[in-house]
C-alpha atoms as a PDB file:
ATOM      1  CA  UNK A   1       0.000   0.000   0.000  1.00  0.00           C
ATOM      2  CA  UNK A   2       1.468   3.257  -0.848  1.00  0.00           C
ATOM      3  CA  UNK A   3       0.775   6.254   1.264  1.00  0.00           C
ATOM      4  CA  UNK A   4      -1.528   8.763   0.525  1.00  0.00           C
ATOM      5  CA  UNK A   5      -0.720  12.263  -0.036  1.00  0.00           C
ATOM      6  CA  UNK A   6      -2.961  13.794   2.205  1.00  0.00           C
ATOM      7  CA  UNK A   7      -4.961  12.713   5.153  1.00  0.00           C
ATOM      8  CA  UNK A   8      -7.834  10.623   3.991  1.00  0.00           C
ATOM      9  CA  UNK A   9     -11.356  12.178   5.466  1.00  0.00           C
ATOM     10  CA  UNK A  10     -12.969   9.793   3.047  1.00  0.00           C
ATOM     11  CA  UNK A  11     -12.685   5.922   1.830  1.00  0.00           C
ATOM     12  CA  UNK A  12     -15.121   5.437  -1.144  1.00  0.00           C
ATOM     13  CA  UNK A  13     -15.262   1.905  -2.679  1.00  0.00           C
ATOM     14  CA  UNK A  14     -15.300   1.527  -6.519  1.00  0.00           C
ATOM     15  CA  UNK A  15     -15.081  -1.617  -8.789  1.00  0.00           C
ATOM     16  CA  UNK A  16     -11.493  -2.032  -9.139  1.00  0.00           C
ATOM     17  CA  UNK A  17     -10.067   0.245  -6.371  1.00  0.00           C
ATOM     18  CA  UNK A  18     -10.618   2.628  -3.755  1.00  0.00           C
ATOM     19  CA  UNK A  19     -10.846   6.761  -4.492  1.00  0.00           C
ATOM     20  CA  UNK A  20      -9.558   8.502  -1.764  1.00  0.00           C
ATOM     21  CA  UNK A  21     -10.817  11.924  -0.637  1.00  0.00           C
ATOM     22  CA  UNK A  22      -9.517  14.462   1.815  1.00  0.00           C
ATOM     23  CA  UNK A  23     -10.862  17.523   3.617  1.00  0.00           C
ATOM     24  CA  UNK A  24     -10.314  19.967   1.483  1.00  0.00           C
ATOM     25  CA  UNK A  25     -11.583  18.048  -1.823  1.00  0.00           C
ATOM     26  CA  UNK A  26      -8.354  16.275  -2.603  1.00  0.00           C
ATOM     27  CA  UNK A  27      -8.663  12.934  -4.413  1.00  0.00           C
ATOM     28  CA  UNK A  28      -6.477   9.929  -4.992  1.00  0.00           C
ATOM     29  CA  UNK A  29      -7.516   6.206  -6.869  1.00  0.00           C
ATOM     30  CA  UNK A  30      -5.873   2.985  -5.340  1.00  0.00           C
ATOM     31  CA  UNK A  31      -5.936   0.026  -6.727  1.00  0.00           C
ATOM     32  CA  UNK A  32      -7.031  -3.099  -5.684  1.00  0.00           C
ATOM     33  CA  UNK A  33      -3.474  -4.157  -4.380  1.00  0.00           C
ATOM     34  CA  UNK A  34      -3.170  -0.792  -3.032  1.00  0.00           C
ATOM     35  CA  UNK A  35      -0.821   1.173  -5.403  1.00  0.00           C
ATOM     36  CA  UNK A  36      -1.863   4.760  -6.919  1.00  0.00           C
ATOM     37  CA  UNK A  37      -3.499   4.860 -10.018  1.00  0.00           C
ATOM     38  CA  UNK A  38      -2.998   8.288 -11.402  1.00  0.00           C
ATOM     39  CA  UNK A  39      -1.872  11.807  -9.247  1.00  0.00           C
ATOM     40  CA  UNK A  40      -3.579  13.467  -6.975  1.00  0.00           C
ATOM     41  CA  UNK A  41      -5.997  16.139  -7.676  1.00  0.00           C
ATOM     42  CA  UNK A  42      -8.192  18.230  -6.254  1.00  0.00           C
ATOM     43  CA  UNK A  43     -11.453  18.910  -8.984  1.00  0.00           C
ATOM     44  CA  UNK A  44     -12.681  21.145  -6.904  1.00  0.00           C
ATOM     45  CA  UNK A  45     -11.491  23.051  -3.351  1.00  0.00           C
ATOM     46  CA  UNK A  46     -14.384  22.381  -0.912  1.00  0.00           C
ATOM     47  CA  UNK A  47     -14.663  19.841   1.435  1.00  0.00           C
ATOM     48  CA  UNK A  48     -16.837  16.831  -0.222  1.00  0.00           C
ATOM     49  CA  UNK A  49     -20.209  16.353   2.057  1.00  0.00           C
ATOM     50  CA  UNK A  50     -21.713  13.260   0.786  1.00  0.00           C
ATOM     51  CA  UNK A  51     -20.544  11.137  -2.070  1.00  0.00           C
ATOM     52  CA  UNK A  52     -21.447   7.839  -4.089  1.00  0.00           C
ATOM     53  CA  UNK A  53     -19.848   5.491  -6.802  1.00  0.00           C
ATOM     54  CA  UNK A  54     -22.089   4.257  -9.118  1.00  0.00           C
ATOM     55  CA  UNK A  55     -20.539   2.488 -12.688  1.00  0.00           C
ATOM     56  CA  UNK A  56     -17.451   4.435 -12.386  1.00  0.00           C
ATOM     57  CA  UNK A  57     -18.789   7.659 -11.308  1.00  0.00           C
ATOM     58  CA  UNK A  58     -18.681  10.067  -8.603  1.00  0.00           C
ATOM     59  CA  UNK A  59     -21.559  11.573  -7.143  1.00  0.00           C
ATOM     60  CA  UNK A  60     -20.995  14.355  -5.059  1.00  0.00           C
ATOM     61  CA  UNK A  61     -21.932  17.299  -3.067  1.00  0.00           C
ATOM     62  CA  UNK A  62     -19.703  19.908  -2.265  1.00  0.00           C
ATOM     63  CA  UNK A  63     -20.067  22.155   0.456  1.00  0.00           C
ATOM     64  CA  UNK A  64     -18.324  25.408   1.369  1.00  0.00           C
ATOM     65  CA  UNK A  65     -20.515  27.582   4.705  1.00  0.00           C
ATOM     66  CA  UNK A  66     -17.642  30.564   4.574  1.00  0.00           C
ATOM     67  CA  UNK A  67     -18.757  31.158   0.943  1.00  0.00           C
ATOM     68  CA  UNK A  68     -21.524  29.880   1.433  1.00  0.00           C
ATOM     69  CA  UNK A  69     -21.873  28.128  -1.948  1.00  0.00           C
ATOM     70  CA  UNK A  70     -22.494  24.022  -2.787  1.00  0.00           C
ATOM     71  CA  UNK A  71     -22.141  22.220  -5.598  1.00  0.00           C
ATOM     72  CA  UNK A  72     -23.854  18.663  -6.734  1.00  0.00           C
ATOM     73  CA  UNK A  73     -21.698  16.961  -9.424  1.00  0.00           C
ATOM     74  CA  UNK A  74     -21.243  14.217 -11.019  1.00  0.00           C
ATOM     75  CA  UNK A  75     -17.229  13.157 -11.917  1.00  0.00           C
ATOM     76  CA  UNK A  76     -15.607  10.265 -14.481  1.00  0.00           C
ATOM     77  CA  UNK A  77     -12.980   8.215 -11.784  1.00  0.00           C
ATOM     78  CA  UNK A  78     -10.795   8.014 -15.303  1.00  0.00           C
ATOM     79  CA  UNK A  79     -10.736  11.320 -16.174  1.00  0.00           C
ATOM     80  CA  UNK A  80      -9.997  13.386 -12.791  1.00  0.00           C
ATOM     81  CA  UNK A  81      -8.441  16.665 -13.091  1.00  0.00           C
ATOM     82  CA  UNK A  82      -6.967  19.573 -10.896  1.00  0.00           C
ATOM     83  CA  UNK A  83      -9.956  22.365 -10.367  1.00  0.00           C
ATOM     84  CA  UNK A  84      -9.826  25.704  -9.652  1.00  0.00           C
ATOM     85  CA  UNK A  85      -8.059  27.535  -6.220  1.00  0.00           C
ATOM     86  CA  UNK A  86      -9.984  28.483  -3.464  1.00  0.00           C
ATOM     87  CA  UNK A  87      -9.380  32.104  -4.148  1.00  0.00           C
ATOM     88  CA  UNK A  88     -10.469  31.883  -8.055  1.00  0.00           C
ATOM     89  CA  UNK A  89     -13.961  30.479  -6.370  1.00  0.00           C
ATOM     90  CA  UNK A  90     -14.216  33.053  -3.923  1.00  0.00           C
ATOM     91  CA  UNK A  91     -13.388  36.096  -6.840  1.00  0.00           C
ATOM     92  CA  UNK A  92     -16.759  34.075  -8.671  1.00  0.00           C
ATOM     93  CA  UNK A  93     -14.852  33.089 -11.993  1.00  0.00           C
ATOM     94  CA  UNK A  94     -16.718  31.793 -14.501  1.00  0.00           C
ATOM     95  CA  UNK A  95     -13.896  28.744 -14.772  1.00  0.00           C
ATOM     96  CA  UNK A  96     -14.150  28.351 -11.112  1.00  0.00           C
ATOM     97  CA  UNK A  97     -17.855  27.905 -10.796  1.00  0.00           C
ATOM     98  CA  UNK A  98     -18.262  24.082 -10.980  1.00  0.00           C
ATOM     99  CA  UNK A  99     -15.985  20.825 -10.429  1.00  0.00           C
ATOM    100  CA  UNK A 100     -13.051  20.327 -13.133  1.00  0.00           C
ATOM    101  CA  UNK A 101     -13.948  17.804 -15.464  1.00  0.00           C
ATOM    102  CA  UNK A 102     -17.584  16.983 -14.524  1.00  0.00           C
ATOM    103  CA  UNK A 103     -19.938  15.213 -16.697  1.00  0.00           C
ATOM    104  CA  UNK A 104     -22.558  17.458 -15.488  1.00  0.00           C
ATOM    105  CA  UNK A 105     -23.084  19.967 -12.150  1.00  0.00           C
ATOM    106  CA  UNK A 106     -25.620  22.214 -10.384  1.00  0.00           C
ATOM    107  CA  UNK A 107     -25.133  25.071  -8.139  1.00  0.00           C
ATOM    108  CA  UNK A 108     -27.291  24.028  -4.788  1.00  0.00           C
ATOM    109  CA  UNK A 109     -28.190  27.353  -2.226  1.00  0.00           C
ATOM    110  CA  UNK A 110     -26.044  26.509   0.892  1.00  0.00           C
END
């Protein structure tokens, strides 16, 4: 088992692996015999509330009460991608309003 980059707040089972997700929205895939697959990246820089894997997919709702802004998205495990900064979120850039990479995502009133 390799380490993980960051301290795991969440363990989310997928066929094949394990995704990885920390406080501040980082993710990581394991395998099944416990080596990365991929880097680390963070899609998007809230801390993930609730979350789901269903054929290869993440479901996800992302909540941030400073900003008070949330996000429901859905994300490809294969096709992960680094997101935006906090600070490009909190300046309201158009690039910075949803989850890198999603397959599709709603803004939800926090």
């Amino acid at each position: 088992m390799q380490p993980c980059p960051f301290p795991p707040a969440w363990i989310l089972p997928y066929e094949g692996g394990l995704l990885l997700v920390g406080r501040d929205g980082e993710m990581q895939c394991v395998d099944e015999n416990g080596l990365h697959v991929g880097t680390h990246v963070r899609p998007f820089p809230m801390t993930l509330s609730h979350g789901t894997m269903i054929d290869g997919r993440l479901l996800a709702t992302w909540i941030d009460h400073e900003l008070r802004l949330a996000r429901f998205a859905a994300l490809d495990l294969n096709h992960l991608t680094e997101g935006p900064s906090k600070a490009a979120v909190r300046r309201g850039e158009p690039t910075a309003l949803h989850p890198a990479g999603h397959l599709w995502s709603h803004a939800l009133d926090a």
